[in-house]
Protein backbone atom coordinates (compact mmCIF):
# COMPACT_ATOMS: atom_id res chain seq x y z
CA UNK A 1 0.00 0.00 0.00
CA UNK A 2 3.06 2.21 0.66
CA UNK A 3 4.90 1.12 -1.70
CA UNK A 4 4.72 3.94 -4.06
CA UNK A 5 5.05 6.73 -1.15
CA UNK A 6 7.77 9.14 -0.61
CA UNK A 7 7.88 9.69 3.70
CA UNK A 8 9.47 12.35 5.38
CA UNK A 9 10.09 11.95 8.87
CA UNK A 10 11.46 14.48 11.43
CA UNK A 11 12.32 13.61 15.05
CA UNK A 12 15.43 15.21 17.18
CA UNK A 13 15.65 11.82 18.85
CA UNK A 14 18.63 10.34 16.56
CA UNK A 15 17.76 6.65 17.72
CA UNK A 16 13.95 7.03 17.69
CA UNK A 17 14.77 8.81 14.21
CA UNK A 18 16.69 5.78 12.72
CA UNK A 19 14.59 3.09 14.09
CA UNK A 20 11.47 4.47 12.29
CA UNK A 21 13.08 5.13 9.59
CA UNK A 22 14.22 1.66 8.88
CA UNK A 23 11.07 0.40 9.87
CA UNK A 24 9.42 3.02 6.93
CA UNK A 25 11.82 2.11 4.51
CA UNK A 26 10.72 -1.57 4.31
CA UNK A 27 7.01 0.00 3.22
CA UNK A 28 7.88 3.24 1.69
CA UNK A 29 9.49 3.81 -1.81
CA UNK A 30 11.55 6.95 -0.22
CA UNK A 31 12.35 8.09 3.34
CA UNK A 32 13.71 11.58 4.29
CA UNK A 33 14.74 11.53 7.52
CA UNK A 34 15.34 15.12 9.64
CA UNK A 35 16.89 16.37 13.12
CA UNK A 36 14.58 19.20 13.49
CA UNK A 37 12.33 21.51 12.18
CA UNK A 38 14.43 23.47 10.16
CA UNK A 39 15.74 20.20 8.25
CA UNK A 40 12.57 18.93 7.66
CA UNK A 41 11.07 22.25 6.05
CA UNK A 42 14.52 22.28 3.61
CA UNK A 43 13.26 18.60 2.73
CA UNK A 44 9.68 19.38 1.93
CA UNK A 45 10.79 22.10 -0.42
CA UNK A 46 13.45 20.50 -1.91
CA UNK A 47 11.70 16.90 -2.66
CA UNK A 48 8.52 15.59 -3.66
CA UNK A 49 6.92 14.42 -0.28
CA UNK A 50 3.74 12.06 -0.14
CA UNK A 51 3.04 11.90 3.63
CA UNK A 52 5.07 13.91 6.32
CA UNK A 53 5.51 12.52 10.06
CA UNK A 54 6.73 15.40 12.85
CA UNK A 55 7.62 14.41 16.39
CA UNK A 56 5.91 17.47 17.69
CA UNK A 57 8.88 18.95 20.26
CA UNK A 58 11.99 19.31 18.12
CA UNK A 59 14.30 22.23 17.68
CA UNK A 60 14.07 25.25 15.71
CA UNK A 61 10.75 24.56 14.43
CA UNK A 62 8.60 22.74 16.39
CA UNK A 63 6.27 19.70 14.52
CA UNK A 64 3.43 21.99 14.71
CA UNK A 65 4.91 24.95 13.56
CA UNK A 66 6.32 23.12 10.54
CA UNK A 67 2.85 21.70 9.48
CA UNK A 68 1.41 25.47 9.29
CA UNK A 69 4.50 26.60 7.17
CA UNK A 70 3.65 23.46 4.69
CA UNK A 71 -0.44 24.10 5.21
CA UNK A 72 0.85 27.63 3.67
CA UNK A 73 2.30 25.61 0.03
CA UNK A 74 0.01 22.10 0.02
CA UNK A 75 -3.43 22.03 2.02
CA UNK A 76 -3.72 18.18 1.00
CA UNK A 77 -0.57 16.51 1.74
CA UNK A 78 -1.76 14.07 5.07
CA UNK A 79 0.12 15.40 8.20
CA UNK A 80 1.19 13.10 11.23
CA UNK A 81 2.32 14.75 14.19
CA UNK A 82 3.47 11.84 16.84
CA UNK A 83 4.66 12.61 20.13
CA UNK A 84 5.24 11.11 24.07
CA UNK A 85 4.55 14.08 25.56
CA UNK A 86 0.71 13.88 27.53
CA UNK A 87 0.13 17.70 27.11
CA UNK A 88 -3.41 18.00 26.24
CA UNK A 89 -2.49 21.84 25.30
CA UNK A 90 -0.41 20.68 22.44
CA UNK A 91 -3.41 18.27 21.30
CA UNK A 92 -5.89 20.58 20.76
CA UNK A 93 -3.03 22.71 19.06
CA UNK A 94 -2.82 19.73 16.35
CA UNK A 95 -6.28 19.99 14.98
């Protein structure tokens, strides 16, 4: 099903990073992986994404933050914002 999908995936967690992304690349025809926000945005506008993950606390840009910048060039490309963090603030943010 995934098969034909590009992924990027941002996370500032360099093993939770690489994990997933080996995990993605077994599904996924591409995976971008990036350390932060800023990373991720220079991906995005550099490559053709098909589905973008964000861990949502990472520097310079947070995952939120970086999904309103990208809402601002593609309003259809599906946006996945995972985190561990139990801050029901940052939830209703992510609507």
């Amino acid at each position: 099903m995934l098969a034909s999908y590009t992924i990027l995936y941002a996370d500032d967690e360099e093993q939770t990073r690489e994990n997933i992304g080996e995990i993605l690349s077994l599904f996924c025809k591409k995976v971008y992986l990036a350390k932060d926000g800023k990373e991720a945005l220079q991906i995005f506008q550099n490559n053709t994404i098909d589905i973008a993950i964000f861990d949502i606390e990472m520097p310079y840009f947070n995952g939120l933050e970086v999904c309103e910048q990208i809402r601002e060039f593609n309003q259809k490309i599906p946006l996945v914002i995972a985190t561990a963090y139990t801050d029901t603030e940052y939830f209703f943010k992510s609507r």
